[in-house]
PDB file of N, CA and C in Angstrom:
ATOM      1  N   UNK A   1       0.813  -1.198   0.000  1.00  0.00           N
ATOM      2  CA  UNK A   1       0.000   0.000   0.000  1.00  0.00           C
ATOM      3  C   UNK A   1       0.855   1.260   0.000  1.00  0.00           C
ATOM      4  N   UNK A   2       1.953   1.052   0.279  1.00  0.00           N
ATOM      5  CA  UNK A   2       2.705   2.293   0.064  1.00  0.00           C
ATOM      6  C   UNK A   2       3.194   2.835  -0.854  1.00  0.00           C
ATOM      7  N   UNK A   3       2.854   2.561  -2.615  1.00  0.00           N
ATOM      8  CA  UNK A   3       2.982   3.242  -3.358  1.00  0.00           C
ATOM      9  C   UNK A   3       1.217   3.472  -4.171  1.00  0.00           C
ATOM     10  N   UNK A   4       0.439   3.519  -3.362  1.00  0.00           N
ATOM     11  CA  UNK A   4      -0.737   3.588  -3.594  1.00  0.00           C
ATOM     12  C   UNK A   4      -0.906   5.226  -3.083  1.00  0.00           C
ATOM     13  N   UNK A   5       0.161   5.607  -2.313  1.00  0.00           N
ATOM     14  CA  UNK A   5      -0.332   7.277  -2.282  1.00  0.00           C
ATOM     15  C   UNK A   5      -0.047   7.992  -3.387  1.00  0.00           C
ATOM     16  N   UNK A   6       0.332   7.771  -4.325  1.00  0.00           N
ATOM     17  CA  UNK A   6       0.011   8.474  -5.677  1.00  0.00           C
ATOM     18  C   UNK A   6      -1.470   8.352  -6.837  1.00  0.00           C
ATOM     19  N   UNK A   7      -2.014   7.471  -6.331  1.00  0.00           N
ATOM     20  CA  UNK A   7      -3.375   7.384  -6.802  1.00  0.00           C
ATOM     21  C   UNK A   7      -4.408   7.478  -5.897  1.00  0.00           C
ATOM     22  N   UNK A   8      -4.097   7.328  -4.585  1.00  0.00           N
ATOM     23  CA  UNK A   8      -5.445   7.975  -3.364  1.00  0.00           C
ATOM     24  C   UNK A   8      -4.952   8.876  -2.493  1.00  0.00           C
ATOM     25  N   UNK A   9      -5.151   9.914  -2.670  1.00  0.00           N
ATOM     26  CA  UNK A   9      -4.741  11.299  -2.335  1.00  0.00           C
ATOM     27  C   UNK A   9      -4.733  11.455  -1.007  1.00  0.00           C
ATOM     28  N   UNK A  10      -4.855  12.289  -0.505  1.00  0.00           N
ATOM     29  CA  UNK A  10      -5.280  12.457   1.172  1.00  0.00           C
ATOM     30  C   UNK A  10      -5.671  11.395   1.950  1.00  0.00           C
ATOM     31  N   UNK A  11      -4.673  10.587   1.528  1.00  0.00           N
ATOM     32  CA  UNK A  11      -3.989   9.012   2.968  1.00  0.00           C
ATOM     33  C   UNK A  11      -5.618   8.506   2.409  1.00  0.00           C
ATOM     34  N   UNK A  12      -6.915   8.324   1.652  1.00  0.00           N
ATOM     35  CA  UNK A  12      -8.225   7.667   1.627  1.00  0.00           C
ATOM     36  C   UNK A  12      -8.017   6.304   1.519  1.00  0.00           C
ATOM     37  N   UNK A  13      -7.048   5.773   2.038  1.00  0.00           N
ATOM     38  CA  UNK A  13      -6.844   4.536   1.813  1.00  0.00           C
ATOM     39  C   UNK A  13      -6.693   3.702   3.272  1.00  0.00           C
ATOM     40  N   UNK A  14      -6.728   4.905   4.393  1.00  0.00           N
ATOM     41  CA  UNK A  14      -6.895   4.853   5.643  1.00  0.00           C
ATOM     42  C   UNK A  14      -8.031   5.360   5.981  1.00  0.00           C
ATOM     43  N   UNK A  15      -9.976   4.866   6.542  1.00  0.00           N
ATOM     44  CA  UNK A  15     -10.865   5.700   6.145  1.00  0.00           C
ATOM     45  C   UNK A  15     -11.385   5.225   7.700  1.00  0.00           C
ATOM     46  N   UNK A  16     -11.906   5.936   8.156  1.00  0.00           N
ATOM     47  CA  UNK A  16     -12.896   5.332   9.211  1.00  0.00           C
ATOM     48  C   UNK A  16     -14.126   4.885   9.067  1.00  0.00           C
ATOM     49  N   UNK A  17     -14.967   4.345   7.755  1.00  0.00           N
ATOM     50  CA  UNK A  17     -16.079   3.725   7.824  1.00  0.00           C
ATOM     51  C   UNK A  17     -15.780   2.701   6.724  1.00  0.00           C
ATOM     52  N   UNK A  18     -16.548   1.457   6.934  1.00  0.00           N
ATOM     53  CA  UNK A  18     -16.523   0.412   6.312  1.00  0.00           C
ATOM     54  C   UNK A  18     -17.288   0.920   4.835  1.00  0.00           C
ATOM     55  N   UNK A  19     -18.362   1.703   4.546  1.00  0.00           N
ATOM     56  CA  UNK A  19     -19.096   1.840   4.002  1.00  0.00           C
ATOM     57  C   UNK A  19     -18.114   2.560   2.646  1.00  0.00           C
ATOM     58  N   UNK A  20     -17.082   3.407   3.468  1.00  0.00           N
ATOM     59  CA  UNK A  20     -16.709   3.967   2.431  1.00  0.00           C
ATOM     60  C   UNK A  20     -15.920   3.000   1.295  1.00  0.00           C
ATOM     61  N   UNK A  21     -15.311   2.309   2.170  1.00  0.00           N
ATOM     62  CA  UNK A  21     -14.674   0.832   1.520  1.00  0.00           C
ATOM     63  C   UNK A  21     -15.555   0.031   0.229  1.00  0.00           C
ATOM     64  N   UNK A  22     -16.629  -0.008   0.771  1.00  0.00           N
ATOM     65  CA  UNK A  22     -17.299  -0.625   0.152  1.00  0.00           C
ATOM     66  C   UNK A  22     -17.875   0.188  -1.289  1.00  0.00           C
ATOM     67  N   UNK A  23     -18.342   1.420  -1.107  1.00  0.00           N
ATOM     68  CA  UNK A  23     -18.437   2.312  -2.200  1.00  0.00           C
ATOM     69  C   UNK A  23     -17.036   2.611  -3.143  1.00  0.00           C
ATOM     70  N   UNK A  24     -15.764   2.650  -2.479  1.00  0.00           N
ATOM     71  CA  UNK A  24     -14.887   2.578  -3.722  1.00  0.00           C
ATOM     72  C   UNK A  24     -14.616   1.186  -4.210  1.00  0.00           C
ATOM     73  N   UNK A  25     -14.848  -0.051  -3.347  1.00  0.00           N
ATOM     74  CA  UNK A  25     -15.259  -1.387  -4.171  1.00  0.00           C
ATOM     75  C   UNK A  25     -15.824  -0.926  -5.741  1.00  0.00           C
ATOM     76  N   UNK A  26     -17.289  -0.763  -5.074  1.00  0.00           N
ATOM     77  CA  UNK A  26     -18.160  -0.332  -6.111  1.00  0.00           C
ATOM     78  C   UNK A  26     -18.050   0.594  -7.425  1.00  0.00           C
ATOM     79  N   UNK A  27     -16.845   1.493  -6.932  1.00  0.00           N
ATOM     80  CA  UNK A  27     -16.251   2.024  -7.860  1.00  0.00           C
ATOM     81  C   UNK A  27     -15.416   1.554  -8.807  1.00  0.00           C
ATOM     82  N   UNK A  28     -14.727   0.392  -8.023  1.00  0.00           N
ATOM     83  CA  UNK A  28     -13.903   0.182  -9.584  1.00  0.00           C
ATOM     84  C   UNK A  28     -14.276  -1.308 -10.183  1.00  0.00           C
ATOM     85  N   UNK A  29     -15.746  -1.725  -9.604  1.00  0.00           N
ATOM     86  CA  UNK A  29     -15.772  -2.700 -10.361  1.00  0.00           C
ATOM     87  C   UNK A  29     -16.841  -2.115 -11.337  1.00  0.00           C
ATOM     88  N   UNK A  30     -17.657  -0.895 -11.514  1.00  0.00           N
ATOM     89  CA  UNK A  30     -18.038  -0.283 -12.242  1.00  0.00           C
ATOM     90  C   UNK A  30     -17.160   0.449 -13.277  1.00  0.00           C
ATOM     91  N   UNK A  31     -15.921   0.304 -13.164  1.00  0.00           N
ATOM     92  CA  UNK A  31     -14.771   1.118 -14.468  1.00  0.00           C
ATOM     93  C   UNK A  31     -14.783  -0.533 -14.364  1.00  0.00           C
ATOM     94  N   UNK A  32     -14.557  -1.489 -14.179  1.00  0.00           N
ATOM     95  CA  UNK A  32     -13.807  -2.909 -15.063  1.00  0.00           C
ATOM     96  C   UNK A  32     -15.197  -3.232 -15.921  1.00  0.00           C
ATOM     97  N   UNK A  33     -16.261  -2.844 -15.585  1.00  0.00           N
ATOM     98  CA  UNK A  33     -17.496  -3.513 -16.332  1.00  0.00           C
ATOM     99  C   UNK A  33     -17.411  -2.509 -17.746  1.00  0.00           C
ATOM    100  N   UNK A  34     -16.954  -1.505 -17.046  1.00  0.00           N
ATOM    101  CA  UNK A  34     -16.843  -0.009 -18.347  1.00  0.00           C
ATOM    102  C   UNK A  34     -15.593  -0.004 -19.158  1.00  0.00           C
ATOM    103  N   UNK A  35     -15.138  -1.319 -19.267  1.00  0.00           N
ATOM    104  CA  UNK A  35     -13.315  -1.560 -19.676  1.00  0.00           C
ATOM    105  C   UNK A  35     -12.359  -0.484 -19.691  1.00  0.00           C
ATOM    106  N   UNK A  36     -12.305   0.173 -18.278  1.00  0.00           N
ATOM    107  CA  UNK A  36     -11.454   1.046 -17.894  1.00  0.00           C
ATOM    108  C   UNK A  36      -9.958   0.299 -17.587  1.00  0.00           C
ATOM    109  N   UNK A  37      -9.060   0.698 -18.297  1.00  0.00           N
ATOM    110  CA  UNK A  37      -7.902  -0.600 -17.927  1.00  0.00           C
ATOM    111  C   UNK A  37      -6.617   0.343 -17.356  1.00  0.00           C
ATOM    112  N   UNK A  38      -7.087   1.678 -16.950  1.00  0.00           N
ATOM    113  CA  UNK A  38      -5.895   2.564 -16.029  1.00  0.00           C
ATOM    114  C   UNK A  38      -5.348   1.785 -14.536  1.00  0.00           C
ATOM    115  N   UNK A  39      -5.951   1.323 -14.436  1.00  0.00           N
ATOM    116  CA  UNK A  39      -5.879  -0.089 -13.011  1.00  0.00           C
ATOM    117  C   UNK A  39      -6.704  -1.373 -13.553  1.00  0.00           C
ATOM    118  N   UNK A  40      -5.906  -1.918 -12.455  1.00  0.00           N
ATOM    119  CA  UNK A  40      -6.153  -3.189 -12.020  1.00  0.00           C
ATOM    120  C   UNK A  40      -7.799  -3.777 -11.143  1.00  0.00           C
ATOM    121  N   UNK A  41      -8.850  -3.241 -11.811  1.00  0.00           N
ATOM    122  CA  UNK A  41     -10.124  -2.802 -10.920  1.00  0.00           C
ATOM    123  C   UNK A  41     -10.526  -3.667 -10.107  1.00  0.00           C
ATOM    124  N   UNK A  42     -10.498  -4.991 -10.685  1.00  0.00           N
ATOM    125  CA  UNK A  42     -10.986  -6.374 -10.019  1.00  0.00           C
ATOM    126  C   UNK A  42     -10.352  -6.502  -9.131  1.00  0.00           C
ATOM    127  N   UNK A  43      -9.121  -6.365  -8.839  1.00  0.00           N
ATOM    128  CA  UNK A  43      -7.964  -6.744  -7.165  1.00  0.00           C
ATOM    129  C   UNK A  43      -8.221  -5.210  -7.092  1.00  0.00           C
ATOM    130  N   UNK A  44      -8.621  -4.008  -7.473  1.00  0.00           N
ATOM    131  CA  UNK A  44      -8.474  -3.274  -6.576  1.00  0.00           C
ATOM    132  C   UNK A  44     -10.207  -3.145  -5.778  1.00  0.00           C
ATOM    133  N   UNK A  45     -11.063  -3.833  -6.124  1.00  0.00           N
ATOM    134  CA  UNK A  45     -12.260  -4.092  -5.874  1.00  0.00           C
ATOM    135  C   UNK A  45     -12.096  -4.657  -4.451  1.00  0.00           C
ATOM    136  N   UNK A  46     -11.370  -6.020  -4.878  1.00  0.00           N
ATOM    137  CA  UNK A  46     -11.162  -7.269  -4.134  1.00  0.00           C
ATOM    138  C   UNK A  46     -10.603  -6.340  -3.038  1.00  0.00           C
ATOM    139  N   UNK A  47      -9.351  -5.702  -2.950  1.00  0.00           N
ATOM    140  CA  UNK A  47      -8.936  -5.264  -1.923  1.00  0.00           C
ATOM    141  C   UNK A  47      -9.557  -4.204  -1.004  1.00  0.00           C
ATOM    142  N   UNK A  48     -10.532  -3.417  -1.437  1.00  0.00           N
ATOM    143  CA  UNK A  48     -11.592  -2.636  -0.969  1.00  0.00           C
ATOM    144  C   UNK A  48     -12.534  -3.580  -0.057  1.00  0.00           C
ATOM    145  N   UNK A  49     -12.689  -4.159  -0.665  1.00  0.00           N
ATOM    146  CA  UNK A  49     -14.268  -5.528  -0.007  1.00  0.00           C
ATOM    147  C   UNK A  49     -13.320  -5.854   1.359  1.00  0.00           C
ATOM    148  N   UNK A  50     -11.950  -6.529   1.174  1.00  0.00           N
ATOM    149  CA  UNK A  50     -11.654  -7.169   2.489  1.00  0.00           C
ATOM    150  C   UNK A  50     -11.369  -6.220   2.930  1.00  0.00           C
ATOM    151  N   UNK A  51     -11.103  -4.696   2.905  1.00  0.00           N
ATOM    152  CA  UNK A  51     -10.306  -3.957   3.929  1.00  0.00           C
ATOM    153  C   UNK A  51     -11.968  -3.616   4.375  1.00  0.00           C
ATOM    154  N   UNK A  52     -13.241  -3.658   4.218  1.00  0.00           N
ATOM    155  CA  UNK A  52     -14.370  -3.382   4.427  1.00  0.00           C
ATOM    156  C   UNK A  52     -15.008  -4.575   5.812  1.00  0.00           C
ATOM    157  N   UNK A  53     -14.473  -5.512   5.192  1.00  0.00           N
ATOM    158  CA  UNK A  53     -14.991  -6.726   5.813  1.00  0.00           C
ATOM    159  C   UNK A  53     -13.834  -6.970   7.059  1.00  0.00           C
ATOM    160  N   UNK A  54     -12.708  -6.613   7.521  1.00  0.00           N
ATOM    161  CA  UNK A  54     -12.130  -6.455   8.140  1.00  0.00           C
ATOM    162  C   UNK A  54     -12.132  -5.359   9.287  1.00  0.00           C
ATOM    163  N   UNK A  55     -12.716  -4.458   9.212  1.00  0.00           N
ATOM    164  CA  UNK A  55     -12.772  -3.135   9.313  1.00  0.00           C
ATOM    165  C   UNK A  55     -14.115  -3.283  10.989  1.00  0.00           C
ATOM    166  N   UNK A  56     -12.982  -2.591  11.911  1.00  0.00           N
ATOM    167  CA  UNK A  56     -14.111  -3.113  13.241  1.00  0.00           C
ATOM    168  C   UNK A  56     -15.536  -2.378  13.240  1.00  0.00           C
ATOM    169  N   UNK A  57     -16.251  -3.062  12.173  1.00  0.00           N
ATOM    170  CA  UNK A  57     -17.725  -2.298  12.333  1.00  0.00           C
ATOM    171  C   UNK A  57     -18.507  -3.300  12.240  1.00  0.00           C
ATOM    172  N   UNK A  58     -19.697  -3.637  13.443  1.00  0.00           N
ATOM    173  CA  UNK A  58     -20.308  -4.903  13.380  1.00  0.00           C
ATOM    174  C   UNK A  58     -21.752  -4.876  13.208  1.00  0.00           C
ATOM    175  N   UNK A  59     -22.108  -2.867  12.573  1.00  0.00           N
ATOM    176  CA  UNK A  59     -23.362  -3.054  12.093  1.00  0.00           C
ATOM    177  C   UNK A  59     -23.417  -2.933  10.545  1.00  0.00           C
ATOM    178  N   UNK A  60     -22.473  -3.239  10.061  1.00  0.00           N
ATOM    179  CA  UNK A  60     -22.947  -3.283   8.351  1.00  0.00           C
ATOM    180  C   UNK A  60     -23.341  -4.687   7.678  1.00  0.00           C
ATOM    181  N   UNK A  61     -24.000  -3.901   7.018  1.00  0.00           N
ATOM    182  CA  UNK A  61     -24.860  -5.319   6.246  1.00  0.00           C
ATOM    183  C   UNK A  61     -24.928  -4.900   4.923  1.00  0.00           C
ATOM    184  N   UNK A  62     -24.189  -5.903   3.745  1.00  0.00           N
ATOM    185  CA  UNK A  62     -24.587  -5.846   1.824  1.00  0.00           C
ATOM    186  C   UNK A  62     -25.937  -6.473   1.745  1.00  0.00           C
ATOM    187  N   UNK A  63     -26.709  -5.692   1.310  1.00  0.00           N
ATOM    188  CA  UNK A  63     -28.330  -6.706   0.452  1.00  0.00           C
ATOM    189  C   UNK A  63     -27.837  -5.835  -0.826  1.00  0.00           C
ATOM    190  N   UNK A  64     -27.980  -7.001  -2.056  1.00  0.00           N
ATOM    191  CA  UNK A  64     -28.248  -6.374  -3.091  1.00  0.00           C
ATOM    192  C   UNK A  64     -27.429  -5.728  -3.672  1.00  0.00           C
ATOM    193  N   UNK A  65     -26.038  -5.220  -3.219  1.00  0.00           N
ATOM    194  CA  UNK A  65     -25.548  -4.205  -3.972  1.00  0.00           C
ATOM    195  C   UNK A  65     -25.547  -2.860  -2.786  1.00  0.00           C
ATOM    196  N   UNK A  66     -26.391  -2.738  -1.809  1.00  0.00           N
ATOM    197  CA  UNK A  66     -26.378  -1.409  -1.017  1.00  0.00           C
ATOM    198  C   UNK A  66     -25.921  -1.677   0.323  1.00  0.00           C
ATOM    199  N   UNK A  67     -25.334  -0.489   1.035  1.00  0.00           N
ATOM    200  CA  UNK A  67     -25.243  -0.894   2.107  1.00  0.00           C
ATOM    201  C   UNK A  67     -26.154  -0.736   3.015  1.00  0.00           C
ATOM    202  N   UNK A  68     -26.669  -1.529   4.310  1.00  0.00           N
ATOM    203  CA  UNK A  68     -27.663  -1.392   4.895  1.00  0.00           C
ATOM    204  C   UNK A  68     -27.547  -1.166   6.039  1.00  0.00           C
TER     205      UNK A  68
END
């Protein structure tokens, strides 16, 4: 992760809500569906989801695509 501060600006790669994790998930698996090929979207998806799912918050819940 330490040459990832040239593509997430203001440290956002350290966030305090799971949710946000989960919305830049959502972000780049929406550029891989849009064949955006400036990254790696799918592992950078993947790595969003577990830093989400890791992340000490024990009221979030995925239905569907949203967070709940």
């Amino acid at each position: 992760m330490s040459n990832s501060a040239a593509t997430h600006p203001d440290n956002d790669r350290v966030h305090p809500a799971a949710e946000y994790y989960i919305a830049r998930a959502e972000d780049h698996l929406r550029l891989s569906r849009a064949a955006d090929q400036r990254q790696d979207h799918l592992s950078h998806a993947a790595t969003r989801i577990l830093m989400a799912v890791t992340w000490p918050c024990k009221n979030i819940r995925v239905t569907r695509g949203k967070v709940a």
